[in-house]
Protein backbone atom coordinates (compact mmCIF):
# COMPACT_ATOMS: atom_id res chain seq x y z
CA UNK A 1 -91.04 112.15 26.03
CA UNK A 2 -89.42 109.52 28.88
CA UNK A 3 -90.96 106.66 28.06
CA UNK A 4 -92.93 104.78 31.04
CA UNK A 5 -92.08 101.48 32.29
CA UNK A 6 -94.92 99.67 30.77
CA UNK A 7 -93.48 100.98 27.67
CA UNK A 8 -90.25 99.30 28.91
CA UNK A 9 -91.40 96.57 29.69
CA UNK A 10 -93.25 95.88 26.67
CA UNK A 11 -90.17 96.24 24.61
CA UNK A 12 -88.16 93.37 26.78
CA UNK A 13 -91.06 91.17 25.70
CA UNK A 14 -89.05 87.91 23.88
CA UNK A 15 -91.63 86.73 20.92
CA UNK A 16 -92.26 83.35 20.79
CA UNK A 17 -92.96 81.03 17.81
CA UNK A 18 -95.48 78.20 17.62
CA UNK A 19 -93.59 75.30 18.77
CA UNK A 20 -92.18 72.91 16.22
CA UNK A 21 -93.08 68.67 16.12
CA UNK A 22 -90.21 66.83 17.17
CA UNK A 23 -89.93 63.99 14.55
CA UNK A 24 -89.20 61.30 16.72
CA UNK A 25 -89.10 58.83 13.95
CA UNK A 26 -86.04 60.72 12.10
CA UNK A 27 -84.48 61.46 15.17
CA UNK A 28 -84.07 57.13 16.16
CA UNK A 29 -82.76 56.85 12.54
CA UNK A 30 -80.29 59.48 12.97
CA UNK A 31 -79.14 57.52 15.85
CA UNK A 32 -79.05 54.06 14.56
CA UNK A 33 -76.80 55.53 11.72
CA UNK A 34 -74.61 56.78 13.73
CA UNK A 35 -74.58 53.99 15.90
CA UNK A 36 -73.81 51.98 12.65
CA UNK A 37 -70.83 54.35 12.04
CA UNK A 38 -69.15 54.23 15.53
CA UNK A 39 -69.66 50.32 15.33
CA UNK A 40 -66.23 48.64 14.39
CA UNK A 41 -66.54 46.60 11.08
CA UNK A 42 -66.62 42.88 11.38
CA UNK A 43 -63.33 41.81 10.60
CA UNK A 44 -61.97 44.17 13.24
CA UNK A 45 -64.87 43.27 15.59
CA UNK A 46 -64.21 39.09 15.35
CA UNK A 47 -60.84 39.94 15.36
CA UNK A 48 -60.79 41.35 19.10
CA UNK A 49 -63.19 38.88 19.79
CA UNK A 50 -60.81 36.48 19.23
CA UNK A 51 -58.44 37.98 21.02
CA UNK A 52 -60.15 38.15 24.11
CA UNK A 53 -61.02 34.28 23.91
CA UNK A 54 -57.21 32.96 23.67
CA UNK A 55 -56.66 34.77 26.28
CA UNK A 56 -59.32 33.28 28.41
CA UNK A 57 -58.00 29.84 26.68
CA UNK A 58 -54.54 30.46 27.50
CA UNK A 59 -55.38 30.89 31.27
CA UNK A 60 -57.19 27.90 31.46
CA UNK A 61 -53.81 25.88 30.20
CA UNK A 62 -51.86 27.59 32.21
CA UNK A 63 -53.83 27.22 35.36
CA UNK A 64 -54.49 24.09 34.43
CA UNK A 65 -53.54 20.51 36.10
CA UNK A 66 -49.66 19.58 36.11
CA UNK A 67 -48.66 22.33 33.76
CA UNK A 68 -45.84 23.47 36.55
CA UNK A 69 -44.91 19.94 36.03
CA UNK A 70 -44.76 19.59 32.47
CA UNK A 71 -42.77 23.02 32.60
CA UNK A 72 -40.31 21.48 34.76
CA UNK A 73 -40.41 18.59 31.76
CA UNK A 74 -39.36 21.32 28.84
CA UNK A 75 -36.83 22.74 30.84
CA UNK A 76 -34.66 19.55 31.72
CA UNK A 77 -33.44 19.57 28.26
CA UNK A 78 -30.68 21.06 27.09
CA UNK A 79 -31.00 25.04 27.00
CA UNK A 80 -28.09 25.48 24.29
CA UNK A 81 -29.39 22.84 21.40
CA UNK A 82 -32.54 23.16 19.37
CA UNK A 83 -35.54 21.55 20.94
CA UNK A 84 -36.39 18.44 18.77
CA UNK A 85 -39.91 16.71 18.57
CA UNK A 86 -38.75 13.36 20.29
CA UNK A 87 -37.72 15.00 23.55
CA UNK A 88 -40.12 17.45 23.49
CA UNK A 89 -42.66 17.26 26.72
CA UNK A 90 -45.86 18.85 24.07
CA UNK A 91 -47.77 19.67 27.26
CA UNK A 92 -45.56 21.67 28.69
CA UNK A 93 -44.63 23.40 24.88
CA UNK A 94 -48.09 24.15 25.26
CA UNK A 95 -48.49 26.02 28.65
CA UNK A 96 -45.03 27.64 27.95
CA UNK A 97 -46.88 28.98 24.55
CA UNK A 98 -49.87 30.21 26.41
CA UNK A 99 -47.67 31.94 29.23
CA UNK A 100 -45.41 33.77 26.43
CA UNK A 101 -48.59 35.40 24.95
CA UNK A 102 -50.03 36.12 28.06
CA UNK A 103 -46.94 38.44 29.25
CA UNK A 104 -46.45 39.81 25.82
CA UNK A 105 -44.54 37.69 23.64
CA UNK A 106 -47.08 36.72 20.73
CA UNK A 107 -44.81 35.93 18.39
CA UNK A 108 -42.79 33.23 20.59
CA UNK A 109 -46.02 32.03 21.85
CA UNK A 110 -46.97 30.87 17.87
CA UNK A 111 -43.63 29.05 17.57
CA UNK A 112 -44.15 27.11 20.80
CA UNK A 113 -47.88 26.77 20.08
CA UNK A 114 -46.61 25.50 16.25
CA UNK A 115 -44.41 23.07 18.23
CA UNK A 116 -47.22 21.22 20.48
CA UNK A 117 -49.09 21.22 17.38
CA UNK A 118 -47.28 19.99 15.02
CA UNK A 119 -46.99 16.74 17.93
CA UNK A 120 -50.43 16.19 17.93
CA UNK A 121 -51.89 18.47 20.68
CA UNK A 122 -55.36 19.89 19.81
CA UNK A 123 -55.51 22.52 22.18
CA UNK A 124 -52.28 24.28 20.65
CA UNK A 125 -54.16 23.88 17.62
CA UNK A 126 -56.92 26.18 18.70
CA UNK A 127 -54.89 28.48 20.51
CA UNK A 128 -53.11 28.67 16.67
CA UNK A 129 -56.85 28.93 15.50
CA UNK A 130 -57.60 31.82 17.52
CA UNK A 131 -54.30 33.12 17.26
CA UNK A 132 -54.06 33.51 13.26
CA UNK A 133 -58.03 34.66 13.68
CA UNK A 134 -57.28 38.12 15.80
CA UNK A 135 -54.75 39.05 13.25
CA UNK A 136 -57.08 38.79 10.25
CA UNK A 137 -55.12 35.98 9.25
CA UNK A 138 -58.25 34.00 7.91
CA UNK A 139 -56.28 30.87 5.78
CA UNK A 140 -53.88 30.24 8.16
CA UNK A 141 -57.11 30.33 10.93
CA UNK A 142 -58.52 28.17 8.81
CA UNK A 143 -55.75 25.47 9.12
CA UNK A 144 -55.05 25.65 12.80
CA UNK A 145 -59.46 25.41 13.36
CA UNK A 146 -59.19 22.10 10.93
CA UNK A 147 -56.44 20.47 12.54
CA UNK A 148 -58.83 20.55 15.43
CA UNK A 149 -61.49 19.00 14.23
CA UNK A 150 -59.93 16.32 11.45
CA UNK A 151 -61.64 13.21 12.39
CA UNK A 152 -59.31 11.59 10.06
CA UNK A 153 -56.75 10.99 12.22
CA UNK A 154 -58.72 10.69 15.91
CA UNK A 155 -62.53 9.46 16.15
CA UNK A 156 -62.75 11.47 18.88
CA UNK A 157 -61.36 14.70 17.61
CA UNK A 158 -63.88 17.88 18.88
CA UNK A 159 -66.64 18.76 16.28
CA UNK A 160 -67.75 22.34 14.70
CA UNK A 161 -70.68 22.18 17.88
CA UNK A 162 -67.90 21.42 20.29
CA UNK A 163 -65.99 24.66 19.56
CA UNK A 164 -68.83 26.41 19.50
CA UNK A 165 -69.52 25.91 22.86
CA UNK A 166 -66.36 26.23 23.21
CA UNK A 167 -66.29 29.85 22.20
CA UNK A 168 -69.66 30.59 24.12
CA UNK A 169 -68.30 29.61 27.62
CA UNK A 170 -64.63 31.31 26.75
CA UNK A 171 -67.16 34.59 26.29
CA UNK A 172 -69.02 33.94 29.56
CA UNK A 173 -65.93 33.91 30.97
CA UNK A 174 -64.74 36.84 29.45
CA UNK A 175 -67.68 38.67 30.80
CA UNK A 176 -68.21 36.94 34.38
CA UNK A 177 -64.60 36.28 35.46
CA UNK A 178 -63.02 33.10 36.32
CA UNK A 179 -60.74 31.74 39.26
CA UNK A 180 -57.92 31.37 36.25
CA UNK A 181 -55.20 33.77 37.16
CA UNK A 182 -53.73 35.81 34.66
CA UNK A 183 -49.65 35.72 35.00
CA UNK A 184 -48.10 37.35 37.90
CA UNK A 185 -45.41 40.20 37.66
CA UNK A 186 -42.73 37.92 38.75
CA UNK A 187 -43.53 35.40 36.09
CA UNK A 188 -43.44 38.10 33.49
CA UNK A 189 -40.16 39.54 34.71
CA UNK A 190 -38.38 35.84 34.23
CA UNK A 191 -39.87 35.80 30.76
CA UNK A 192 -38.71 39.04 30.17
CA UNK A 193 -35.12 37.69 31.53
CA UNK A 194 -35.42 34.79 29.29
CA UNK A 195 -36.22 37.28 26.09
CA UNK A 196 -32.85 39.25 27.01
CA UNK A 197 -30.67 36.61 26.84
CA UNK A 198 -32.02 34.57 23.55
CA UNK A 199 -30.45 34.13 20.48
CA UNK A 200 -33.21 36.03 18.77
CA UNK A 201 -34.22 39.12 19.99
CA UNK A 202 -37.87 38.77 18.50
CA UNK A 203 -38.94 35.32 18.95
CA UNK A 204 -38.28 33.17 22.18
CA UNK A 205 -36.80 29.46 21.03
CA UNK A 206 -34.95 28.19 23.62
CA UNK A 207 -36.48 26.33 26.75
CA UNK A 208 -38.01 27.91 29.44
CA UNK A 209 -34.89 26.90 32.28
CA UNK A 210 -35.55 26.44 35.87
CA UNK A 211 -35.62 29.95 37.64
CA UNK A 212 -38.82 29.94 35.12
CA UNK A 213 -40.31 26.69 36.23
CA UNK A 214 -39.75 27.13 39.95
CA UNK A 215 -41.29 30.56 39.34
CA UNK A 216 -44.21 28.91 37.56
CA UNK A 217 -44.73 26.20 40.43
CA UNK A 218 -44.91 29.46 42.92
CA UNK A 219 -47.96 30.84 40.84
CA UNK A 220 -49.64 27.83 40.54
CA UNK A 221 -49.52 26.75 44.50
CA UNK A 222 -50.90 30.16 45.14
């Protein structure tokens, strides 16, 4: 017998089931654990956060009043003969540490920051702080963040609340912008040109010479 097309049609019926609760209770904590999961632990987490603030540091100081100047300073010296503490110009150890890690040099950057330090200048200290921090290097952090704040040696040496401030405005930053440039690509390329023709071919020690400095005094005019 053909069959008829209601008889059709009642075999293309699709049964349906009685719909199921959605458990919206389980279905948040599935989420929050796998939010927890995709979450980077908190070394790796202050790590990059600490990261992100020397560089917002290192802009500042090299953005900042005179360094051009002080640059100019560092690079009078003689470029063949180890720098030595008593003709060092620590300012300008300092901005030429901040511009090394800015274009890529990290490792120069902490002997030049080590330098400035080691003479007495607290924001090299930090930068060490902050430095040692992002690379889960939590003694020597501690060191750098307590030569900042030893009151033995200056009454007026920044506090714990000072850096913490500190650290909340170098986040706003971070997160809002700031009229600090970064480095331009001609001041990378003469570091780069500096890094060829060291001694070492891993760590930047000599001075930064003048094709650097008049390069520097170009980026800060502008």
């Amino acid at each position: 017998m053909t069959p008829t097309i209601e008889d059709l049609l009642a075999d293309a019926v699709v049964p349906t089931a009685s719909p199921v609760s959605f458990d919206v209770g389980a279905a948040l904590r599935r989420l929050a654990a796998d939010a927890a999961q995709a979450a980077p632990p908190p070394d790796m987490a202050r790590a990059a956060q600490a990261s992100q603030h020397l560089a917002v540091v290192s802009r500042w100081i090299l953005n900042g009043p005179g360094a051009a100047t002080h640059v100019d300073r560092l690079a009078a010296g003689p470029q063949a003969k180890p720098v030595e503490e008593e003709q060092l110009d620590v300012e300008g150890a300092a901005v030429f540490a901040c511009l090394l890690y800015l274009t890529g040099h990290p490792e120069s950057a902490q002997f030049w920051w080590q330098l400035a330090a080691g003479a007495g200048h607290r924001a090299a200290a930090y930068c060490l702080h902050l430095h040692h921090l992002a690379l889960g290097e939590m003694r020597e952090a501690k060191h750098w963040r307590h030569q900042v704040t030893d009151s033995v040696i200056d009454a007026n040496a920044p506090d714990e609340g000072f850096l913490a401030v500190l650290e909340v405005v170098a986040r706003y930053v971070r997160q809002n912008g700031s009229t600090a440039s970064a480095p331009t690509g001609g001041l990378e390329m003469e570091v780069d040109r500096l890094a060829e023709h060291g001694t070492n071919a891993c760590i930047i020690v000599r001075r930064p010479d003048r094709r650097l400095a008049d390069r520097l005094h170009d980026f800060t005019r502008r």
